[in-house]
N, C-alpha and C. Protein backbone atom coordinates (compact mmCIF):
# COMPACT_ATOMS: atom_id res chain seq x y z
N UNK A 1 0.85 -1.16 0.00
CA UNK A 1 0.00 0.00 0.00
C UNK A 1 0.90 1.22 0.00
N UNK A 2 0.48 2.12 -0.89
CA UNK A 2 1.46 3.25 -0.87
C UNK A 2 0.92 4.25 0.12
N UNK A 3 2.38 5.56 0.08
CA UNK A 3 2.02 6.37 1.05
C UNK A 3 0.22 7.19 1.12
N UNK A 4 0.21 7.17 -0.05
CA UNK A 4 -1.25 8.25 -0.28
C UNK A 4 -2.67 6.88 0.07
N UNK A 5 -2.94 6.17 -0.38
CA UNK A 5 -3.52 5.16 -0.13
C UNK A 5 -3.40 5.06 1.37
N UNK A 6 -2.48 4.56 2.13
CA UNK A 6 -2.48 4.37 3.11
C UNK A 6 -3.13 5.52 4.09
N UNK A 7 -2.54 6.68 4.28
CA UNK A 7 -3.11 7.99 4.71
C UNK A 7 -4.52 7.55 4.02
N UNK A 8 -5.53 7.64 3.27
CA UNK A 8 -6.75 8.21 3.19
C UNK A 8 -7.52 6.60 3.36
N UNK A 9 -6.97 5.24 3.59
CA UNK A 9 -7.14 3.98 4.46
C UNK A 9 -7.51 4.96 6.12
N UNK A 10 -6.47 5.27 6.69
CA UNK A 10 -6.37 6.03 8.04
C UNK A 10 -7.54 6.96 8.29
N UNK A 11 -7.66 8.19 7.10
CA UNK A 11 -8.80 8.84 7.30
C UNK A 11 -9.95 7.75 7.23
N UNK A 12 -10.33 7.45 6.39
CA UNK A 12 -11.63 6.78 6.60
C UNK A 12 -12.15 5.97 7.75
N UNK A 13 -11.17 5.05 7.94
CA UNK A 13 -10.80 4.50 9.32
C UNK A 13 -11.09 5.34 10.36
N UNK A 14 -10.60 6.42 10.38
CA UNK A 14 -11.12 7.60 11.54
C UNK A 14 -12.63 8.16 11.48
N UNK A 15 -13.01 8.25 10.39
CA UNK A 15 -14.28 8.85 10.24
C UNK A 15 -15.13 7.98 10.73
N UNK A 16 -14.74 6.87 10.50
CA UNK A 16 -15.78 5.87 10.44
C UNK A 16 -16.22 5.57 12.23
N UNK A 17 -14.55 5.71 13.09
CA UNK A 17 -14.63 5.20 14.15
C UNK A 17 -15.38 6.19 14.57
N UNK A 18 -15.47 8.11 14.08
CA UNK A 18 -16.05 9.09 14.72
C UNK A 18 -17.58 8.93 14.76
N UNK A 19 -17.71 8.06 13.30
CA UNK A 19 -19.31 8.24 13.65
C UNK A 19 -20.12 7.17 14.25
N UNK A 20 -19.12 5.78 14.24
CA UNK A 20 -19.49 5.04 15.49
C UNK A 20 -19.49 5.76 17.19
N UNK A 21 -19.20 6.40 17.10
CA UNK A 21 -18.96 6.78 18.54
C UNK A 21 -20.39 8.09 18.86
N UNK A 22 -20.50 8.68 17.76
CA UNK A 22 -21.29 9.53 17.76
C UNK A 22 -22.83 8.73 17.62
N UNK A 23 -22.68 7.40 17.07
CA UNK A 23 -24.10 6.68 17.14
C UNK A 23 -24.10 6.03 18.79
N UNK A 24 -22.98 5.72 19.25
CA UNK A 24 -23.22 5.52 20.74
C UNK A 24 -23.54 6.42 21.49
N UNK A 25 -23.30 7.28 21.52
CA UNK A 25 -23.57 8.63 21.72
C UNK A 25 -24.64 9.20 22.09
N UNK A 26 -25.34 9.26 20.71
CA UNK A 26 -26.91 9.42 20.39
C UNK A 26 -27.95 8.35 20.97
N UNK A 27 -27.35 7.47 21.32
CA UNK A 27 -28.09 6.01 21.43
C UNK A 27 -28.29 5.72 22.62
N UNK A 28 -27.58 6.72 23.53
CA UNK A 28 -27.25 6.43 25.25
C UNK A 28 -28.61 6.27 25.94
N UNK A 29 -28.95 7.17 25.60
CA UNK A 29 -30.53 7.60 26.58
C UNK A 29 -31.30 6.78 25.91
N UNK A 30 -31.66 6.04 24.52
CA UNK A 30 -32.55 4.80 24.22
C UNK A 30 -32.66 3.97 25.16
N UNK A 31 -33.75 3.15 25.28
CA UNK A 31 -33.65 2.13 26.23
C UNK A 31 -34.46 0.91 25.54
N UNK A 32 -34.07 0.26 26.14
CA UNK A 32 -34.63 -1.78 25.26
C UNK A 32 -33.45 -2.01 25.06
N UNK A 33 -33.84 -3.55 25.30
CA UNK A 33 -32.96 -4.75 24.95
C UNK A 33 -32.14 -4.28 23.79
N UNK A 34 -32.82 -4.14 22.61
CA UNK A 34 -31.57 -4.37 20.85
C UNK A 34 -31.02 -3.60 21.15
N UNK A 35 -31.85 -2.31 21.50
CA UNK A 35 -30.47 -1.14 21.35
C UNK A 35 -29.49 -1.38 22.31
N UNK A 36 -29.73 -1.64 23.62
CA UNK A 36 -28.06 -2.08 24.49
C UNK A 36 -27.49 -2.89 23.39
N UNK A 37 -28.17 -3.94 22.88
CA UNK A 37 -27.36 -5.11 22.56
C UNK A 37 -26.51 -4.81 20.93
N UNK A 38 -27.19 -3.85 20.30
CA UNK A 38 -26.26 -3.72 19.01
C UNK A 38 -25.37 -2.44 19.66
N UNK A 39 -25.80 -1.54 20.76
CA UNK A 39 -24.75 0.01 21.56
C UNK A 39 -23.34 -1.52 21.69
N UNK A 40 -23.72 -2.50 22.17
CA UNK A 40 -23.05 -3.04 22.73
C UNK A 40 -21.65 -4.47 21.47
N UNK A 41 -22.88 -4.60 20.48
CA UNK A 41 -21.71 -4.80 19.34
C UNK A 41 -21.14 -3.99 18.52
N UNK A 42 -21.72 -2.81 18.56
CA UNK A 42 -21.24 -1.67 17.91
C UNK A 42 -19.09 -0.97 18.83
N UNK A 43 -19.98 -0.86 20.31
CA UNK A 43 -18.39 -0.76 21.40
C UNK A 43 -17.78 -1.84 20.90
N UNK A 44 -17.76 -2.63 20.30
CA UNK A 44 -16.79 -4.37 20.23
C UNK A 44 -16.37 -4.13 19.32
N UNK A 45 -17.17 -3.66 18.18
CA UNK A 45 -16.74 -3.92 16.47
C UNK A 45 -15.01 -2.43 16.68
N UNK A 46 -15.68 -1.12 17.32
CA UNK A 46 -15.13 -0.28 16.74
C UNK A 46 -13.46 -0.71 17.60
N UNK A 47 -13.87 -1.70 19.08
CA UNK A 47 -12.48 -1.71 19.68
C UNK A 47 -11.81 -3.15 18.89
N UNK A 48 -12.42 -3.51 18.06
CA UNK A 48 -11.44 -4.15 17.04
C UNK A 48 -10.98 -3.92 16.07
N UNK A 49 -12.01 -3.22 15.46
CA UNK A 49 -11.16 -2.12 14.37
C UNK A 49 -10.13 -0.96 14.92
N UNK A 50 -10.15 -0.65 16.21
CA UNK A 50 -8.81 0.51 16.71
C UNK A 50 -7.49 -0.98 16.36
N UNK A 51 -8.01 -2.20 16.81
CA UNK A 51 -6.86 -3.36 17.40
C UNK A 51 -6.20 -3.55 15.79
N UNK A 52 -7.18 -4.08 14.82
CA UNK A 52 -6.68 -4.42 13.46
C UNK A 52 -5.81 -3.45 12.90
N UNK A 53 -6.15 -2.03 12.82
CA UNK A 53 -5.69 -1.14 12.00
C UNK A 53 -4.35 -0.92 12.81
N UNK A 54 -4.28 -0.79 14.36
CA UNK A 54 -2.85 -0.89 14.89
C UNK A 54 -1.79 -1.94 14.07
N UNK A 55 -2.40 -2.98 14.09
CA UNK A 55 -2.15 -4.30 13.57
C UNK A 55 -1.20 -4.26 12.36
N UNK A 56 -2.30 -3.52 11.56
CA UNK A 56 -1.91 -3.20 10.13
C UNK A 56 -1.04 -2.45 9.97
N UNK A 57 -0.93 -1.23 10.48
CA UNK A 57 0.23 -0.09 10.50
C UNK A 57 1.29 -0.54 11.15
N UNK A 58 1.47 -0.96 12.06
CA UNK A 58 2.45 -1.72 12.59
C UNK A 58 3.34 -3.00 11.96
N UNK A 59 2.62 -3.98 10.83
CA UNK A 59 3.21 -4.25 10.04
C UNK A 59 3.81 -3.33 8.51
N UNK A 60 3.10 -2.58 8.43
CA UNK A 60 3.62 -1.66 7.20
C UNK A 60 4.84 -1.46 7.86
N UNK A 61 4.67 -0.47 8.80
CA UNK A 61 6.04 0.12 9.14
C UNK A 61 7.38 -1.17 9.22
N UNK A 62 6.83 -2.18 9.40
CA UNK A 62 7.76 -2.91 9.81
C UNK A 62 8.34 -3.85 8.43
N UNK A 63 7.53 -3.38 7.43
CA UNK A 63 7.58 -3.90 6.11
C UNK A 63 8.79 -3.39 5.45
N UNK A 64 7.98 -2.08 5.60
CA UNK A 64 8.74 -0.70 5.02
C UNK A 64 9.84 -0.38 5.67
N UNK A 65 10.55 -0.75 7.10
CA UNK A 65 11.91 -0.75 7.10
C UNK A 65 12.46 -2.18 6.56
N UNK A 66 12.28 -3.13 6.44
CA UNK A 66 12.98 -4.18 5.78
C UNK A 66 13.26 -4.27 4.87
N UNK A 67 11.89 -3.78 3.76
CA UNK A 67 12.68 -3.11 2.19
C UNK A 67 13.63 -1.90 2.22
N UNK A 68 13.51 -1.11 3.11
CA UNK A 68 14.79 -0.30 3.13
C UNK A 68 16.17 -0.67 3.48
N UNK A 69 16.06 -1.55 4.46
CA UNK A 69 17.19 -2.41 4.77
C UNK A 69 18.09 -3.62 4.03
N UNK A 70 16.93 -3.94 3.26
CA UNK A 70 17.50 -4.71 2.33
C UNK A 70 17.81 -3.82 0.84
N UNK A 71 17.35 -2.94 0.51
CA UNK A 71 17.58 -2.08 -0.60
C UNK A 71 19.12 -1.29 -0.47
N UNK A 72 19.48 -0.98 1.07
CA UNK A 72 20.48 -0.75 1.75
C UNK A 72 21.82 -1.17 1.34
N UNK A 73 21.63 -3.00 1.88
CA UNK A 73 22.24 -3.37 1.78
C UNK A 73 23.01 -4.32 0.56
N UNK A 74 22.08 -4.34 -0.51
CA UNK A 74 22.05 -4.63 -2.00
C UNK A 74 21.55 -3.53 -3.01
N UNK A 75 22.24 -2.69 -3.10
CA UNK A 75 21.49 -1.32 -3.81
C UNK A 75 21.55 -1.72 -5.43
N UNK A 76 22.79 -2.50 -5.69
CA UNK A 76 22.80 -2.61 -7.38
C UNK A 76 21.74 -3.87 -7.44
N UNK A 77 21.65 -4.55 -6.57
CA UNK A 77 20.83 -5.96 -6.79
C UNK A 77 19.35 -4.86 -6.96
N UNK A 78 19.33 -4.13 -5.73
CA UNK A 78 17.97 -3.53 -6.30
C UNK A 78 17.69 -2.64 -7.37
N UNK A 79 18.74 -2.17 -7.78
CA UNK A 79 18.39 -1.16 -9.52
C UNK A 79 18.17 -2.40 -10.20
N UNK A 80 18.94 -3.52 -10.17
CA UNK A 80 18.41 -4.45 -11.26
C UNK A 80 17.09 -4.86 -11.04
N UNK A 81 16.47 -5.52 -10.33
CA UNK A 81 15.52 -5.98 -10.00
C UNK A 81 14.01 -4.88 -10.14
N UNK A 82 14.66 -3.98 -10.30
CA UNK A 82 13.64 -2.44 -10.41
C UNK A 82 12.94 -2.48 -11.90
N UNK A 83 14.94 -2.20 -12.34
CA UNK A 83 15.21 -2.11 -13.79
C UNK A 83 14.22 -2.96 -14.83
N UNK A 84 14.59 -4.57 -14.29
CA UNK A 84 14.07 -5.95 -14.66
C UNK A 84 12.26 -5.84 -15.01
N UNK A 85 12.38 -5.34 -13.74
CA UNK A 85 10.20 -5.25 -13.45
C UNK A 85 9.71 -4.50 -14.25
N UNK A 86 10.66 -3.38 -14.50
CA UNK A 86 10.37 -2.17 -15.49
C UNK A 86 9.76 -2.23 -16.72
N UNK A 87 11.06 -3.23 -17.15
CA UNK A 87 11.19 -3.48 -18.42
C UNK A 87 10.02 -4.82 -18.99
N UNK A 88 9.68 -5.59 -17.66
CA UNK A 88 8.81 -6.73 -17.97
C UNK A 88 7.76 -6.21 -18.04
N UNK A 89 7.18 -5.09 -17.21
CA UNK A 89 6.06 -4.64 -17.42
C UNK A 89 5.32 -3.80 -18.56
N UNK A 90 6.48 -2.70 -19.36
CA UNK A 90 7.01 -2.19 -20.38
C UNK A 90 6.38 -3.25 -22.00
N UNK A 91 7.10 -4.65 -21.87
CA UNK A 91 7.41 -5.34 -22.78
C UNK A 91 5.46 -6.01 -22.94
N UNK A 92 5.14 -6.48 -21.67
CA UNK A 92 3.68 -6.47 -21.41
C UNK A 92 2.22 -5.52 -22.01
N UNK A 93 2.47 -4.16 -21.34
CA UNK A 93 1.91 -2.97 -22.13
C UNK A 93 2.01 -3.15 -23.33
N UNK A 94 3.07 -3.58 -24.02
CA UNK A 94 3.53 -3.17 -25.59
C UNK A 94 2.37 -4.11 -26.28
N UNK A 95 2.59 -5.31 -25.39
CA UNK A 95 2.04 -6.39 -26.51
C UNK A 95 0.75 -6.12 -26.08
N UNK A 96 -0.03 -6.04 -25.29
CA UNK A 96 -0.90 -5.95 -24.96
C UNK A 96 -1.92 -4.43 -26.25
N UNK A 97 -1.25 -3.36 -25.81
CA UNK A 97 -1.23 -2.32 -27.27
C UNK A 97 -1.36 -2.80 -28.30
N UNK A 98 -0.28 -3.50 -28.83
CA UNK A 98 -0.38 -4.08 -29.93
C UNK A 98 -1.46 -5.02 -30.69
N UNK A 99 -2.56 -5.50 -29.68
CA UNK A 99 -2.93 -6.72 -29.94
C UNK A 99 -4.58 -5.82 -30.11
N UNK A 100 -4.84 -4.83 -29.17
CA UNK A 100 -5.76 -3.99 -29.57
C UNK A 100 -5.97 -3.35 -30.70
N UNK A 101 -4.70 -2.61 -31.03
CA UNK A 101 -4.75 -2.03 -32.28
C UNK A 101 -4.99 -3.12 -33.22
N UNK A 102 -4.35 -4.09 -33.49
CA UNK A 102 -4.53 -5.25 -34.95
C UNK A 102 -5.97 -5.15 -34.90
């Protein structure tokens, strides 16, 4: 996931938790059974979604220093391997072009 993707993953993620919280919120002073009981899967869902998305960011980051570390420490292995993808993907497009136009 790239940097921009990821950031607007995060926003939404936030919005989403804001307006869960704002339906608990609103929902306080209701009274009956469902409504405790979905106020009450609603508190569960959003404290697993805070747990996952930790989850998640916490492996990115931990992704994203290992490709740096290894890019580090093999820098020509990684221009080739860049280079390589480049060019395979490149050679792909072409034919792919090509096969439309005919």
């Amino acid at each position: 996931m790239n940097k921009r993707n990821h950031h607007h993953a995060e926003e939404e993620a936030g919005s989403l938790t804001e307006n869960a919280k704002a339906l608990l919120t609103a929902t306080a002073e209701v009274a009956g059974d469902r409504v405790a009981e979905a106020r009450k899967r609603l508190s569960l869902a959003v404290d697993n979604a805070r747990e996952i998305a930790a989850n998640v960011r916490d492996k990115a980051v931990a992704s994203a220093k290992a490709t740096d570390r290894a890019v580090r420490q093999h820098p020509y292995k990684a221009i080739a391997i860049a280079l390589g993808t480049g060019a395979l993907i490149g050679c792909v497009l072409a034919r792919r072009q090509g096969r439309t136009e005919a």
